[in-house]
Protein backbone atom coordinates (compact mmCIF):
# COMPACT_ATOMS: atom_id res chain seq x y z
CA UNK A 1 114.68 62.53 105.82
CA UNK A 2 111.25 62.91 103.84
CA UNK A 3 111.43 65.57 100.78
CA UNK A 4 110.73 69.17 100.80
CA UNK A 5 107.62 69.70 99.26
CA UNK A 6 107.02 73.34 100.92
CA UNK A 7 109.19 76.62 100.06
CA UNK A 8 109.34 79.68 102.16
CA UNK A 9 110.93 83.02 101.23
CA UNK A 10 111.93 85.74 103.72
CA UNK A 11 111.59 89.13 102.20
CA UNK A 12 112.30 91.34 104.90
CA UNK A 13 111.86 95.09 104.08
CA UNK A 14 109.36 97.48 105.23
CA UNK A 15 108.44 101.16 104.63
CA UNK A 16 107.84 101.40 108.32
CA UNK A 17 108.15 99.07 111.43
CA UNK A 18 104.52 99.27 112.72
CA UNK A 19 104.61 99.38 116.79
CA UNK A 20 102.92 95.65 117.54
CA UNK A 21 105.57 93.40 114.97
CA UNK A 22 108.02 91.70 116.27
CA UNK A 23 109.11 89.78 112.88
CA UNK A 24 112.67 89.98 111.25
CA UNK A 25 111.65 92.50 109.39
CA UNK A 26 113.46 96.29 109.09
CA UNK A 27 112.74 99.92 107.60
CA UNK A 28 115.00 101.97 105.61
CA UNK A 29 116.87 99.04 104.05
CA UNK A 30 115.32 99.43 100.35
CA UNK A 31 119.11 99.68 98.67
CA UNK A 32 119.95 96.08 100.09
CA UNK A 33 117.17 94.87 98.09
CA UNK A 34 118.93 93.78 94.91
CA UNK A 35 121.86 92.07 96.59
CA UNK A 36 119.70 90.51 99.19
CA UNK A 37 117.80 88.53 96.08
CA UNK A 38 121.27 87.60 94.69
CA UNK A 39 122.07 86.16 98.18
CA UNK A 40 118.96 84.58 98.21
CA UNK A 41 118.64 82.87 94.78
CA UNK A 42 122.41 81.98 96.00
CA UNK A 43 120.96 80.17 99.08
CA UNK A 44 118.82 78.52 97.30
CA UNK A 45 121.16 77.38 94.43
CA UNK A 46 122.79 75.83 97.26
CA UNK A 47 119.83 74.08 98.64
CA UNK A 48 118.43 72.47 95.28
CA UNK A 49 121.86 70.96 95.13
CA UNK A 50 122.64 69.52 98.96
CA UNK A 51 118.92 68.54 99.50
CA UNK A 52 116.32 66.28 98.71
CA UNK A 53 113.28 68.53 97.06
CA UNK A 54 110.56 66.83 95.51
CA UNK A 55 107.88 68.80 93.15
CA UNK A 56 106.88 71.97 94.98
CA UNK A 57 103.03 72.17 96.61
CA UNK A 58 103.74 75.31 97.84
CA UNK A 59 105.81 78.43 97.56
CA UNK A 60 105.20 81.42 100.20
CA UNK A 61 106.98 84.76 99.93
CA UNK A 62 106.46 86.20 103.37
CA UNK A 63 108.45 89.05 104.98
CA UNK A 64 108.65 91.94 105.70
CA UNK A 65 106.77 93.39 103.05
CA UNK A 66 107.11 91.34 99.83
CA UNK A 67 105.31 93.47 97.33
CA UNK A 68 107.41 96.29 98.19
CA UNK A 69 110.23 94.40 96.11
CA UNK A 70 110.27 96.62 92.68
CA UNK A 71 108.42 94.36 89.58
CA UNK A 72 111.68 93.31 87.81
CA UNK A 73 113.35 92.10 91.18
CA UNK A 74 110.45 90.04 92.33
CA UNK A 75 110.02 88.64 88.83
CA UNK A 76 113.90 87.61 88.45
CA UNK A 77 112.80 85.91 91.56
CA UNK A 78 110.19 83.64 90.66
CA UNK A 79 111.35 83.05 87.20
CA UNK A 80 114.60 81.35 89.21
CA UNK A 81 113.12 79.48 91.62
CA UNK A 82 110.96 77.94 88.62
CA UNK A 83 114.33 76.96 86.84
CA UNK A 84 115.70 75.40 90.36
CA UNK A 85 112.79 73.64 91.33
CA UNK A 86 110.18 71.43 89.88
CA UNK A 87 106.98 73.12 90.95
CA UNK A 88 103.64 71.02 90.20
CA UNK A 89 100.82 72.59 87.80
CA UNK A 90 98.36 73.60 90.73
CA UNK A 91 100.57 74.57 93.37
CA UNK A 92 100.02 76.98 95.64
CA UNK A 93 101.72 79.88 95.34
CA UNK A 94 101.35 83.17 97.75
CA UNK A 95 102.83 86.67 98.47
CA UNK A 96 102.15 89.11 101.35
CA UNK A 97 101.23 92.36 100.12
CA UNK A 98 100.89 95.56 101.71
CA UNK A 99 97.75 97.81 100.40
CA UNK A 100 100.17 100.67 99.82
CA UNK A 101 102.75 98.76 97.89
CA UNK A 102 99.80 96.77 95.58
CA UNK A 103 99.34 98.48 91.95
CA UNK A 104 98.67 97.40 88.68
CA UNK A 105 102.79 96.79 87.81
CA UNK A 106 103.52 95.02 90.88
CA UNK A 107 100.55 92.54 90.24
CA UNK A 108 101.73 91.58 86.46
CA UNK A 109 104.86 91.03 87.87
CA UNK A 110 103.19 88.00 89.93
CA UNK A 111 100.99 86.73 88.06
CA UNK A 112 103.82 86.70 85.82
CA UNK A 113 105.66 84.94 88.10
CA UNK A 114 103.04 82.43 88.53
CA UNK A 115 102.17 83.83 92.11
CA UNK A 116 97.98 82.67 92.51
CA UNK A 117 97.32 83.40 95.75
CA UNK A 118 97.79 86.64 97.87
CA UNK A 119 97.46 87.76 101.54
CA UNK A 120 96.54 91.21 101.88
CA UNK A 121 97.73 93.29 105.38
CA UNK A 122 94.74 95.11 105.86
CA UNK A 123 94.95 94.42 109.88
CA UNK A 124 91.33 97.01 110.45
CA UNK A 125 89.16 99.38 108.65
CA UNK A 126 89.17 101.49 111.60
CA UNK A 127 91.30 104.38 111.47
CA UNK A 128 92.01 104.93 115.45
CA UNK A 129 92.95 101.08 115.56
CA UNK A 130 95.13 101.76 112.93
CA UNK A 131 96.49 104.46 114.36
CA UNK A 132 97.76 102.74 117.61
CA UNK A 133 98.77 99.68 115.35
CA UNK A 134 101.17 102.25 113.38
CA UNK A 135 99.85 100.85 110.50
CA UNK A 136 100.25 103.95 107.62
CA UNK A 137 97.28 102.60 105.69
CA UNK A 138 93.93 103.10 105.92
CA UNK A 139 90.46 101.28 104.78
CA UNK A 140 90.56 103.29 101.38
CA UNK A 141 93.60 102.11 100.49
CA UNK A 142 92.98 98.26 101.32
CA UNK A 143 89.43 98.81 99.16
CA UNK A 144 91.69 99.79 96.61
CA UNK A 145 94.14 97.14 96.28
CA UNK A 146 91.63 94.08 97.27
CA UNK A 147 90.07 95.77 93.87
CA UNK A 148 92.69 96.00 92.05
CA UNK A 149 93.95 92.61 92.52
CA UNK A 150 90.70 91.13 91.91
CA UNK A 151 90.32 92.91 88.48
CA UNK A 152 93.91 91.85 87.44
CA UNK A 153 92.54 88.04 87.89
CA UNK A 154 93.92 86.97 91.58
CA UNK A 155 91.22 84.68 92.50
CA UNK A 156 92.36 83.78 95.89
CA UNK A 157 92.66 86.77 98.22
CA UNK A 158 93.09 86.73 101.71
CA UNK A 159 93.02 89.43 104.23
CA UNK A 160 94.63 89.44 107.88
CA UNK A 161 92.50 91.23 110.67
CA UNK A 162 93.92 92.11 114.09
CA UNK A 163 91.33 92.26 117.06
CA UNK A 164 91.98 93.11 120.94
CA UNK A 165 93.58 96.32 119.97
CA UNK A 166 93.64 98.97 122.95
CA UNK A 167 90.65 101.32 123.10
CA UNK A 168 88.39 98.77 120.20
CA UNK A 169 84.90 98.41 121.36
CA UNK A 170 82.70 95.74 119.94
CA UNK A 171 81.32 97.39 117.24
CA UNK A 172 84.39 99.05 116.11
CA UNK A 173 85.71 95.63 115.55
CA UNK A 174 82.40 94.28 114.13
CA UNK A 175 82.42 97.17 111.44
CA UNK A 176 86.15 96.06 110.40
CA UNK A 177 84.44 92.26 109.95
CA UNK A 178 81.65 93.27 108.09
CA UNK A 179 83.60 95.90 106.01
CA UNK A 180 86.51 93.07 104.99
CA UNK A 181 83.47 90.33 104.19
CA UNK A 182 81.75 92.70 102.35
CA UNK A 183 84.85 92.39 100.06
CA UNK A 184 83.91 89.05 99.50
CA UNK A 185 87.53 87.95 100.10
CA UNK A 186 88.04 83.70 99.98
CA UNK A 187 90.14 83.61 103.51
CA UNK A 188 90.42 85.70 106.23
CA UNK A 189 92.61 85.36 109.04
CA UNK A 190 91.86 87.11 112.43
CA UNK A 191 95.10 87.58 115.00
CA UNK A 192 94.74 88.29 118.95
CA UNK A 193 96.91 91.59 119.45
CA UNK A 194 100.15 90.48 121.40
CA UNK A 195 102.28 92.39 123.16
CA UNK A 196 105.72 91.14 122.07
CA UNK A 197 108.90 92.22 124.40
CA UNK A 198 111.00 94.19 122.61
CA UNK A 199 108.00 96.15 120.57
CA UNK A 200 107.05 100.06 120.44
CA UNK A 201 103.68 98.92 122.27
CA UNK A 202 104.76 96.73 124.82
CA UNK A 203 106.84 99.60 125.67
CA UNK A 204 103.72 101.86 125.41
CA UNK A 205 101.31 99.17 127.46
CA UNK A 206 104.89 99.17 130.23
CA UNK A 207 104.40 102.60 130.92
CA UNK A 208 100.78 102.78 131.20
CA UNK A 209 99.90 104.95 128.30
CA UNK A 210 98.24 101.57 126.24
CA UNK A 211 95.64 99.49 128.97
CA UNK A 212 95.17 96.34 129.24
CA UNK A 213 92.79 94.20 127.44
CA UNK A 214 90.72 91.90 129.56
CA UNK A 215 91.10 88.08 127.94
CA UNK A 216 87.03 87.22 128.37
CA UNK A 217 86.48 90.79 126.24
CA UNK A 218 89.42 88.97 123.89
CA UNK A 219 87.43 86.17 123.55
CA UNK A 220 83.85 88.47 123.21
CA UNK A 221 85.61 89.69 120.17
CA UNK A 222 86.28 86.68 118.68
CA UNK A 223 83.28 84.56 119.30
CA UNK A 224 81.15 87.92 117.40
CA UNK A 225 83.57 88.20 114.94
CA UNK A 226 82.99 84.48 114.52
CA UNK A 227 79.65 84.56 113.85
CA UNK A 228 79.72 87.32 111.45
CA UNK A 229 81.81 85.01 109.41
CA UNK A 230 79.89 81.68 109.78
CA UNK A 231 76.73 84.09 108.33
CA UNK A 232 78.91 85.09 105.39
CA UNK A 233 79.72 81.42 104.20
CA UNK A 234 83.21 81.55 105.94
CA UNK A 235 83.94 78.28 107.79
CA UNK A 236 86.54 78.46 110.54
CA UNK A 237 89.12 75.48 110.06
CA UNK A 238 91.79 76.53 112.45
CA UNK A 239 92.64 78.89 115.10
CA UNK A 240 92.82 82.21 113.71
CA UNK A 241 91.96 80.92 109.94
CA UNK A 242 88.44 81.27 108.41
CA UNK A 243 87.94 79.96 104.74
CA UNK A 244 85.43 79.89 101.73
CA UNK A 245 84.94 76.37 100.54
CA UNK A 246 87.99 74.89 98.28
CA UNK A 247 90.50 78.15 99.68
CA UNK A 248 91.76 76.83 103.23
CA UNK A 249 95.64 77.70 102.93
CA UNK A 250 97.74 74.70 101.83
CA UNK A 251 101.04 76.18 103.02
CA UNK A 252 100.49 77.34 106.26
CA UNK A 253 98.26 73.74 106.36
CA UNK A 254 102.28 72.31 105.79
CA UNK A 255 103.27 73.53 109.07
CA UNK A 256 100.19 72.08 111.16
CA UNK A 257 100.84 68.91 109.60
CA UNK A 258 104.34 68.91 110.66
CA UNK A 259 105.53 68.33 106.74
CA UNK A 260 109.09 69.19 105.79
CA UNK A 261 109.29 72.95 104.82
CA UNK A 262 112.25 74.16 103.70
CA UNK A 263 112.82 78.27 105.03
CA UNK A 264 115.21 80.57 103.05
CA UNK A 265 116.38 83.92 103.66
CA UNK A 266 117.49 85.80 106.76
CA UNK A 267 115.91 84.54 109.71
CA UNK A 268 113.82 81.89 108.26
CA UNK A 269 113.09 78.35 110.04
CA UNK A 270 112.98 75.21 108.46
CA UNK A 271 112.02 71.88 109.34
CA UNK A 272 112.74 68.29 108.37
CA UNK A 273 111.67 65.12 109.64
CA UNK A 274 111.79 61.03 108.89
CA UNK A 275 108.13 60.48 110.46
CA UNK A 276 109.80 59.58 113.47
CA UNK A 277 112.70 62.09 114.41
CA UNK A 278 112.45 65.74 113.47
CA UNK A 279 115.11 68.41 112.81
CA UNK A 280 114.62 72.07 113.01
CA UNK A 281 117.15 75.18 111.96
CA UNK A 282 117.19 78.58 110.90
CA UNK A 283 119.21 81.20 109.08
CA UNK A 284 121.71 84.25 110.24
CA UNK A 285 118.77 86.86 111.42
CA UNK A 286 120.19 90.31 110.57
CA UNK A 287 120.12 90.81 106.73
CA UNK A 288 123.63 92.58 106.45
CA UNK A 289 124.68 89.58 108.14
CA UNK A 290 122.85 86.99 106.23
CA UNK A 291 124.56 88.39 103.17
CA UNK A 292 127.60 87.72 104.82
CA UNK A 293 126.66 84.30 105.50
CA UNK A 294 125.91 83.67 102.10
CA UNK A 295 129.09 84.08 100.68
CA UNK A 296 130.90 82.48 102.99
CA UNK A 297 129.16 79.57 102.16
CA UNK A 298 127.14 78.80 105.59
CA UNK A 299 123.72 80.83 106.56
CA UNK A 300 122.35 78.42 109.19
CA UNK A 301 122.77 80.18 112.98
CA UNK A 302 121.50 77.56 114.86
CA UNK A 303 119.86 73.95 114.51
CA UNK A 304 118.11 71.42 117.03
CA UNK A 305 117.06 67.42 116.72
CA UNK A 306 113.61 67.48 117.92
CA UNK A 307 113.40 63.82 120.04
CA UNK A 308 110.88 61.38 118.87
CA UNK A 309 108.42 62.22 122.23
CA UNK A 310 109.06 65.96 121.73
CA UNK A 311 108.78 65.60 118.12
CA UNK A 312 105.37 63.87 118.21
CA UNK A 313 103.81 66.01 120.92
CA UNK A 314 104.45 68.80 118.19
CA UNK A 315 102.38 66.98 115.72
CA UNK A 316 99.11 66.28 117.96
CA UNK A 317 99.29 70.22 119.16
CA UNK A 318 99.97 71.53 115.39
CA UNK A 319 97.61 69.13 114.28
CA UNK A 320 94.64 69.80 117.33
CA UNK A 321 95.10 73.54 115.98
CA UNK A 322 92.50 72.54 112.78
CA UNK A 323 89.20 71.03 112.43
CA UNK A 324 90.85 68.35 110.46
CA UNK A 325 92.47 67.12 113.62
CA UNK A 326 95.05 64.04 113.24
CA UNK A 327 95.24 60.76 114.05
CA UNK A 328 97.54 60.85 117.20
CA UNK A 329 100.94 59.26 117.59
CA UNK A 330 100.63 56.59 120.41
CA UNK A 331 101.57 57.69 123.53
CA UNK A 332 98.93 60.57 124.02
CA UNK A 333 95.84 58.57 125.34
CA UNK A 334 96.04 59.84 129.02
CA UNK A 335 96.53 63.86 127.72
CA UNK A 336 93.78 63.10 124.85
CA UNK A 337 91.27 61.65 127.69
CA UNK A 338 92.15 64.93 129.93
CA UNK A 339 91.83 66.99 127.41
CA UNK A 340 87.74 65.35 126.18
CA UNK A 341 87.21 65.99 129.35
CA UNK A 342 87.72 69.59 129.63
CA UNK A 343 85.88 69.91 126.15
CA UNK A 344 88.81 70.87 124.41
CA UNK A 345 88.88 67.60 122.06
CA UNK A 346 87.12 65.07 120.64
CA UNK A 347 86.99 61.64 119.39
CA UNK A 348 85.96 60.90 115.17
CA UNK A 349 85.80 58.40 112.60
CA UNK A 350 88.93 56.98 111.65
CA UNK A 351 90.68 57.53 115.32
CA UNK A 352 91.22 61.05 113.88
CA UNK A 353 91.14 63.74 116.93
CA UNK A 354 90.07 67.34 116.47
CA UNK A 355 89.48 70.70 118.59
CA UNK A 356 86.32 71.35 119.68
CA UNK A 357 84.46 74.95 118.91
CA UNK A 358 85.94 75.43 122.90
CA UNK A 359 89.16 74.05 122.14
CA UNK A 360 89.76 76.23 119.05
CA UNK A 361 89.00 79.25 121.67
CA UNK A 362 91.28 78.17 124.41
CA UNK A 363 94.19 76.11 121.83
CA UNK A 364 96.78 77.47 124.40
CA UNK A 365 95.14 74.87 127.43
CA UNK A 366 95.51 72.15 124.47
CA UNK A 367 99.75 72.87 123.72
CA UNK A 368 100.25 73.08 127.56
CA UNK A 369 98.62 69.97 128.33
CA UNK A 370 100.46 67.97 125.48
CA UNK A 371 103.74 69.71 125.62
């Protein structure tokens, strides 16, 4: 089994539950918060000792809300996982933060704690968007913290946008573009609204009181909000990722590569492989319950051994997902030549394979074809 070179963190409080997520992630749980970082620096005690790590690359506290953990907490937290794990000199090393919950003490507190790169929640700048998102924050308040963040000497913000929401026009979503590259931000990420089971809106959508949105006005939205970007300097390098030169996202660059990451906390996935044979497993979901788990010595809820076809059929859809592309296990010459051509993929130097413009817009044609 290669090394663990990638380290996720589940944080997963929230002020509120906002109506489209469908992450392990829960309101009104603020008191488990110190004894949920004891079970978690407990985990990961556990790990440094039973499995192979090798110097860190990158570190991702995701959640949840993250920055709602109080300064002291979330700097006990980093400060540990420095002393557990060897963690090279320009890692990459990123926290979720929720406008609301970003001020000047929380931001010490990780830069302290050696955090260097942060994804802002801003999800839209306009309020009735917001408002059937359930988000309680508003453009103000995302100004604000992007600002404040900025001033305190975070040089690598990114902001997550969510397009396709019920009752958006064009230009509503447009504005939101304009308005989060006018922040000059160095990545931007820009998610398709889905309808999850289980969610306050797919409820809402059920019973009529959301509509539909048509999938070619999906795809309007992105291909403006595209161009918007390209004009700004962004380049888009992945499905829903758009970067400034030098600030593409290392970690979540782990996962399309199919690289060992290493998930801990409730709920979180991680995944190991050999470069043949791959191995996948994640934690006790509920948090109660995780801390349960903890102590008892045994937090994993489930695990599966990925076979070697399955396993590489992963790697060439993860890895069609960027403009990097791969170069493809064997195997995959009949699906590659379908997929050229439909104008999905294409042929490079090197025998590396990458997504067309086309392919990035229609990825999900790409995983069905391979998978």
């Amino acid at each position: 089994m290669l090394p663990f070179r990638h380290l996720y963190l589940h944080i997963p409080f929230c002020k509120h539950k906002c109506g489209y997520c469908d992450f392990n992630a829960y309101a009104g749980m603020d008191r488990l918060m110190p004894v949920y970082v004891d079970a978690l620096l407990r985990e990961l005690e556990a790990a440094s000792a039973a499995r192979e790590f090798a110097s860190l690359q990158t570190v991702y506290l995701g959640g949840g809300t993250p920055s709602l953990l109080p300064p002291a907490l979330i700097g006990r937290l980093l400060a540990r996982v420095r002393e557990l794990f060897s963690i090279e000199a320009d890692a990459e090393i990123t926290l979720e933060a929720n406008p609301a919950s970003t001020d000047a003490e929380r931001l010490a507190a990780w830069l302290a704690g050696g955090v260097n790169r942060l994804s802002l929640g801003v999800q839209g700048f306009d309020g009735q968007a917001l408002a059937v998102l359930e988000r309680r924050t508003d453009g103000v308040l995302a100004r604000q913290a992007f600002r404040l963040a900025r001033s305190a000497g975070l040089e690598n913000i990114s902001l997550d946008l969510i397009y396709a929401v019920p009752f958006q026009n064009r230009e509503s979503w447009l504005d939101t573009v304009r308005q989060a590259s006018a922040l000059a931000p160095d990545h931007l990420s820009c998610y398709c609204l889905s309808f999850e089971p289980g969610t306050l809106l797919h409820k809402r959508r059920s019973a009529g009181v959301l509509p539909e949105v048509d999938a070619d006005f999906q795809w309007e939205l992105l291909d403006a909000g595209d161009r918007v970007l390209t004009r700004s300097g962004f380049k888009r390098y992945e499905v829903s990722s758009w970067a400034q030169p030098g600030r593409r996202s290392r970690h979540n660059q782990a996962y399309w590569d199919c690289r060992p990451v290493y998930g801990a906390g409730a709920g979180a996935h991680s995944y190991a492989n050999d470069g043949e044979r791959a191995w996948r497993w994640w934690n006790v979901v509920r948090p109660r319950e995780y801390l349960a788990a903890v102590t008892a010595g045994n937090v994993v809820a489930g695990s599966e051994e990925l076979a070697p076809r399955l396993a590489a059929a992963e790697r060439v859809m993860l890895g069609l997902r960027t403009t990097s592309g791969l170069v493809p296990p064997s195997g995959f010459d009949a699906e590659l030549a379908e997929l050229a051509r439909a104008g999905l993929v294409g042929p490079g130097e090197g025998g590396v394979w990458a997504p067309t413009r086309r392919g990035l817009d229609l990825h999900n044609q790409i995983a069905l074809a391979v998978l």
